[in-house]
Protein backbone atom coordinates (compact mmCIF):
# COMPACT_ATOMS: atom_id res chain seq x y z
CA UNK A 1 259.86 28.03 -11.81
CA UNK A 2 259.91 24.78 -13.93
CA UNK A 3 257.93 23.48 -17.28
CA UNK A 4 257.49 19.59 -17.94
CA UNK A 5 256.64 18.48 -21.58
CA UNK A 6 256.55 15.11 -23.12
CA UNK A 7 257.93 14.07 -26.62
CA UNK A 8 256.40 11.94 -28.72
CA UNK A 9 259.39 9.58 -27.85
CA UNK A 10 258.21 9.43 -24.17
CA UNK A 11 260.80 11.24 -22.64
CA UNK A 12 259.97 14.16 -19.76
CA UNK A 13 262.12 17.19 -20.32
CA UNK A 14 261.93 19.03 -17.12
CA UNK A 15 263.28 22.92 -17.57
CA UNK A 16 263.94 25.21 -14.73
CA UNK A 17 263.29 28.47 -16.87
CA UNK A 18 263.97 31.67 -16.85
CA UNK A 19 267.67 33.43 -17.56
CA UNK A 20 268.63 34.07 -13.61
CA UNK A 21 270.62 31.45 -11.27
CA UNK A 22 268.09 29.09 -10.98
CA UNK A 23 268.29 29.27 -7.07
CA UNK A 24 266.98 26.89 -4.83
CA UNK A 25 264.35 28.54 -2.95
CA UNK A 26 261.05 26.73 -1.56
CA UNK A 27 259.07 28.18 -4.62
CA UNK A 28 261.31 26.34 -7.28
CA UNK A 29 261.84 23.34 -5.35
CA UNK A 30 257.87 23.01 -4.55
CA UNK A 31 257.63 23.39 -8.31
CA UNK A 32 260.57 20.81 -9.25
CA UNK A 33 258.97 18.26 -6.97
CA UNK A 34 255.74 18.98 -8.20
CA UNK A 35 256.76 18.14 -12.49
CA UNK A 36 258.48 15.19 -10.77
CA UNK A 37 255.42 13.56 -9.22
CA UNK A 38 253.87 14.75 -12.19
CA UNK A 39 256.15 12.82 -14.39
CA UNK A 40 255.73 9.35 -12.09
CA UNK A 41 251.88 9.66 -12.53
CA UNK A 42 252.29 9.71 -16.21
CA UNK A 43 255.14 7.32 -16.64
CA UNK A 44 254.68 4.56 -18.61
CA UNK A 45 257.30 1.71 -19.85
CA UNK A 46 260.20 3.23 -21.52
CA UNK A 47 259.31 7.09 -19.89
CA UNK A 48 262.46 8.69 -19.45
CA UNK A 49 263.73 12.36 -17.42
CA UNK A 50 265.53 14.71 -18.98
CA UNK A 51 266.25 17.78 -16.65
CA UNK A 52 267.87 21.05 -18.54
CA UNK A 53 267.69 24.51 -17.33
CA UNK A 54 267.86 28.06 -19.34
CA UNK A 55 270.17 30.57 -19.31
CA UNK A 56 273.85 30.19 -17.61
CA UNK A 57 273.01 28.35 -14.51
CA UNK A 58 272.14 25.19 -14.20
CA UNK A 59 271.64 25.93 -10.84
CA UNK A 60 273.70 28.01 -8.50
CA UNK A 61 272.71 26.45 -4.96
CA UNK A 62 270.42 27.57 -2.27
CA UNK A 63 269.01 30.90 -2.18
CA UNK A 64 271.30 32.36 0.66
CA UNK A 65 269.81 35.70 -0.48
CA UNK A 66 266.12 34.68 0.49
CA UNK A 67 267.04 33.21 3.95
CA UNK A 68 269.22 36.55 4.58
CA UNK A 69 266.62 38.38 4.13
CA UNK A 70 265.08 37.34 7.15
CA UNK A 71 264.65 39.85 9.93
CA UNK A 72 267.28 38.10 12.43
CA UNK A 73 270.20 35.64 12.42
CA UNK A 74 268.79 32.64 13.90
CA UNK A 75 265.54 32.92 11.27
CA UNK A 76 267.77 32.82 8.57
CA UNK A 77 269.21 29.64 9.54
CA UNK A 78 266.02 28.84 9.90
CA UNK A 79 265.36 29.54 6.57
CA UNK A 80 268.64 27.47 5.24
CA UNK A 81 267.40 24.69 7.39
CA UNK A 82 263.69 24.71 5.44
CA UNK A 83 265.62 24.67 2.32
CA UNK A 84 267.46 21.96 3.36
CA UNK A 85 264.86 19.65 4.46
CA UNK A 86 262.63 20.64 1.26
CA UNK A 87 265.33 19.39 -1.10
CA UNK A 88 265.71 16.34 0.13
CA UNK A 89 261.78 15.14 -0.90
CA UNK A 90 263.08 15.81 -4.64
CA UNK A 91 266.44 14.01 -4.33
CA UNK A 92 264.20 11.35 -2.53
CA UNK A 93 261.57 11.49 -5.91
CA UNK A 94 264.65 11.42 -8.07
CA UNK A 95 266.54 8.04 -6.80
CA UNK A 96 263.26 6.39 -6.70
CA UNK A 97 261.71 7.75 -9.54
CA UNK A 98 260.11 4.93 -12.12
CA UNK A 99 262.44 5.95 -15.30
CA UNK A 100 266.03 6.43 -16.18
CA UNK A 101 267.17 9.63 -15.89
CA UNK A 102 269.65 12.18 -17.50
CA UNK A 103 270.60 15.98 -16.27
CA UNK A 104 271.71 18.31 -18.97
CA UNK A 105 273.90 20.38 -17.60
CA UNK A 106 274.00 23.50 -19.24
CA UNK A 107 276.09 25.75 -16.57
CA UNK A 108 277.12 26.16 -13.45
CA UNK A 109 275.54 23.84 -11.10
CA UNK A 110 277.19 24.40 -7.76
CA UNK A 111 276.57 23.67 -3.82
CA UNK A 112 272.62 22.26 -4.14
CA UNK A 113 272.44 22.78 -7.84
CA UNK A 114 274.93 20.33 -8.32
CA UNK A 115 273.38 17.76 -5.88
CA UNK A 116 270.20 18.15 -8.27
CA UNK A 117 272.65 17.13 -11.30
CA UNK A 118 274.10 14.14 -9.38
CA UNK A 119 270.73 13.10 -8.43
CA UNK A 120 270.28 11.61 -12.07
CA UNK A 121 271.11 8.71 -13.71
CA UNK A 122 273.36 10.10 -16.29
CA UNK A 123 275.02 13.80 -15.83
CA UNK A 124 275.93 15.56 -19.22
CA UNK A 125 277.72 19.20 -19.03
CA UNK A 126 278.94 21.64 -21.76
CA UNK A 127 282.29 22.02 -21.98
CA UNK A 128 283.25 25.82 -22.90
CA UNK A 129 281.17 27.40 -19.91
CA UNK A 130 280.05 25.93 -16.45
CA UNK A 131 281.90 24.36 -13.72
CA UNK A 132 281.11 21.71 -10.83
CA UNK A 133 280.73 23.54 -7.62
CA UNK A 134 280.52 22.60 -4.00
CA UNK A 135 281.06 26.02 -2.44
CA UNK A 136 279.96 24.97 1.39
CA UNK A 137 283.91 24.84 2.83
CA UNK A 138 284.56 28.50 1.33
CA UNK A 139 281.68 30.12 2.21
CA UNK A 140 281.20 28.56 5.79
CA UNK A 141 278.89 25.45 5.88
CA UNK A 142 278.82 21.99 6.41
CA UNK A 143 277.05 19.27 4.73
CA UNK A 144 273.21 17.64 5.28
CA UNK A 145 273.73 14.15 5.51
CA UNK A 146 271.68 13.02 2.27
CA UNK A 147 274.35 15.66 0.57
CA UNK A 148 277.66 13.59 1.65
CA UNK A 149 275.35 10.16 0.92
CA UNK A 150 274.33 11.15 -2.50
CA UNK A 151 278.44 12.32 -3.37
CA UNK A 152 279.38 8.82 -1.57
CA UNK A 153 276.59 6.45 -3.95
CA UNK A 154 277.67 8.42 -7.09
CA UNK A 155 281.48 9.24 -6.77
CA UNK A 156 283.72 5.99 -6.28
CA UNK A 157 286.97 7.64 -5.80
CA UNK A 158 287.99 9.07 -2.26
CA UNK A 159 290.99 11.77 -3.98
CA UNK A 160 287.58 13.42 -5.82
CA UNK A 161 285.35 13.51 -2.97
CA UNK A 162 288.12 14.77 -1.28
CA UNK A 163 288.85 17.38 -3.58
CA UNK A 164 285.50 18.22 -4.56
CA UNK A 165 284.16 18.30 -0.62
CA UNK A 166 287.18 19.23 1.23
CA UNK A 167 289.13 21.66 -1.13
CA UNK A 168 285.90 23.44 -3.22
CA UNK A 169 287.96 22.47 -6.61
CA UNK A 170 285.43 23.98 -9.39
CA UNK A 171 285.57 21.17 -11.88
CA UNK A 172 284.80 21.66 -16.01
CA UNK A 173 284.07 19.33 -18.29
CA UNK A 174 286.20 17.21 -19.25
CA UNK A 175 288.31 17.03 -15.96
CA UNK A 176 284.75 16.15 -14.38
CA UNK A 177 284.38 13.31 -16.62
CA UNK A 178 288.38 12.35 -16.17
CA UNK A 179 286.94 12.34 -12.44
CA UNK A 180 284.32 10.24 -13.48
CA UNK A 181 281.29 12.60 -12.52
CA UNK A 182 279.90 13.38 -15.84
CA UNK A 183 279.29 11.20 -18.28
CA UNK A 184 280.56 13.14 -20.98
CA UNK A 185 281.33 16.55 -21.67
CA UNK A 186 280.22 18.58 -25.11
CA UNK A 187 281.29 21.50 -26.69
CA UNK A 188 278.39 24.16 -26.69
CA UNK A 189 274.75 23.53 -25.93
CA UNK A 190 273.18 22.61 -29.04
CA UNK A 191 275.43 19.49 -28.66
CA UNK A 192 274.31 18.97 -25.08
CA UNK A 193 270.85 19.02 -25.86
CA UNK A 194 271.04 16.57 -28.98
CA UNK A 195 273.45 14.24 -27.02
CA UNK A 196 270.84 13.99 -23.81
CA UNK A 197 268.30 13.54 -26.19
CA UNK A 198 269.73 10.72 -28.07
CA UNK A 199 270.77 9.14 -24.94
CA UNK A 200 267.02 9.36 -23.91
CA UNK A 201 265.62 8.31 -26.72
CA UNK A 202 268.12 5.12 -26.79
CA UNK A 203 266.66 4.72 -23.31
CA UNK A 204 263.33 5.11 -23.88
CA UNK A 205 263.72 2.10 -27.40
CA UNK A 206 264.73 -0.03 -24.34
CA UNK A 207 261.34 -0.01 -22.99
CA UNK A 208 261.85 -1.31 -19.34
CA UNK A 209 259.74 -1.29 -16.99
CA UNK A 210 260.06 1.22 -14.51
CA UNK A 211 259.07 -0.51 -11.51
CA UNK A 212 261.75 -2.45 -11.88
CA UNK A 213 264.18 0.26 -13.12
CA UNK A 214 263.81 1.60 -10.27
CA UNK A 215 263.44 -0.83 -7.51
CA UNK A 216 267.30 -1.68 -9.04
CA UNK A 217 268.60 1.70 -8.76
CA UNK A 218 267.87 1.71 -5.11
CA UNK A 219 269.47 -1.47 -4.47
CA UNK A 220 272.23 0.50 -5.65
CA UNK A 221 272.67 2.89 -2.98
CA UNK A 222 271.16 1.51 0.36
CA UNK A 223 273.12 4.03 2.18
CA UNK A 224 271.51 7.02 0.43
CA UNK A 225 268.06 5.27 0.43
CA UNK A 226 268.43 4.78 4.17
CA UNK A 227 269.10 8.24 4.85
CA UNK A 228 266.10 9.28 1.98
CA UNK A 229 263.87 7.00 3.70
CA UNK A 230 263.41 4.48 1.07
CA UNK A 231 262.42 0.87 1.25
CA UNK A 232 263.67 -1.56 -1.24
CA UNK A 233 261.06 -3.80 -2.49
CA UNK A 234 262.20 -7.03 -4.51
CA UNK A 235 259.27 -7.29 -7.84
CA UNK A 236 259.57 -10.39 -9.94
CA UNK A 237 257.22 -9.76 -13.63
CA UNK A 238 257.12 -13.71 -14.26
């Protein structure tokens, strides 16, 4: 499960809780999605995200364990399959979401936990534990297409999608902001969380609107919002 709370500084810190993996079964990601729309309905100008988790996961993917517990083969693809298509409603909430937004990183965030991560704004990790993780090519599956969209808007260089896609490389800190898919890297996670929040609160003192904010953001990656489903709408506040 997740908790949403609001500073006083209007930034949203969104925390997957408890001390396991933080797996991405339909009873997290119903409750992710559900702080997110939460979030939008309270937004106001200069609301920012901040999304942290407890424990040593950010996120560890999927939960393979919940679709092979089905009672045959083909149900539990049909299980990874829900999954799928139930994730991609909160990357879709994420890249149009009315506020900038940061991920903490805290752990490991690998296969769909890292797509959560790169669905933000801003990605900060810690740098003495946790890696970068796309496990699919080791363990045997291929890609959704708003997966290799998302790693295509976010990641400019073709030698780290290739590596990070093609070869599984589990990247740490500060080679993943060398790579240039963190924005920094920090040394334990008190300094994670006062970095994020600094960066949110500097984000937040902006005070944009987030209508705007995030009409822009999708004009980033018309790709992505094409496979999400999103329309770009051009707002002038004259």
């Amino acid at each position: 499960m997740c908790t949403l709370e609001k500073t006083g500084t209007n930034i949203f810190i969104l925390t997957l809780t408890g001390a396991d993996e933080h797996r991405l079964n339909p009873t997290l990601i119903d409750s992710i999605l559900s702080a997110l729309r939460q979030a939008k309905s309270q937004a106001t100008k200069g609301s920012v995200l901040i999304t942290t988790s407890r424990g040593k996961f950010f996120s560890n993917g999927f939960d393979l364990a919940w679709a092979q517990a089905a009672s045959s083969k083909p149900k539990a693809t049909e299980r990874l399959h829900h999954m799928v298509e139930l994730l991609k409603p909160v990357v879709a909430e994420l890249i149009s979401l009315p506020m900038p937004t940061i991920a903490a990183v805290n752990g490991h965030a690998a296969a769909a936990g890292l797509i959560l991560a790169l669905s933000h704004d801003y990605i900060h990790m810690k740098r003495d534990r946790g890696v970068l993780y796309m496990s699919e090519v080791d363990i045997g599956l291929t890609f959704p297409d708003y997966f290799t969209a998302l790693f295509r808007a976010k990641v400019g260089s073709p030698s780290v999608l290739r590596d990070v896609l093609l070869r599984g490389a589990k990247v740490k800190g500060d080679e993943a902001v060398r790579r240039g898919i963190v924005e920094a890297a920090h040394d334990n996670e008190e300094r994670l969380s006062e970095a994020t929040m600094r960066l949110g609160e500097q984000l937040a003192s902006r005070k944009w609107l987030g209508e705007i904010y995030k009409e822009i953001r999708k004009s980033l990656y018309p790709e992505l919002c094409g496979v999400l489903g999103l329309d770009h709408a051009i707002i002038a506040k004259l």
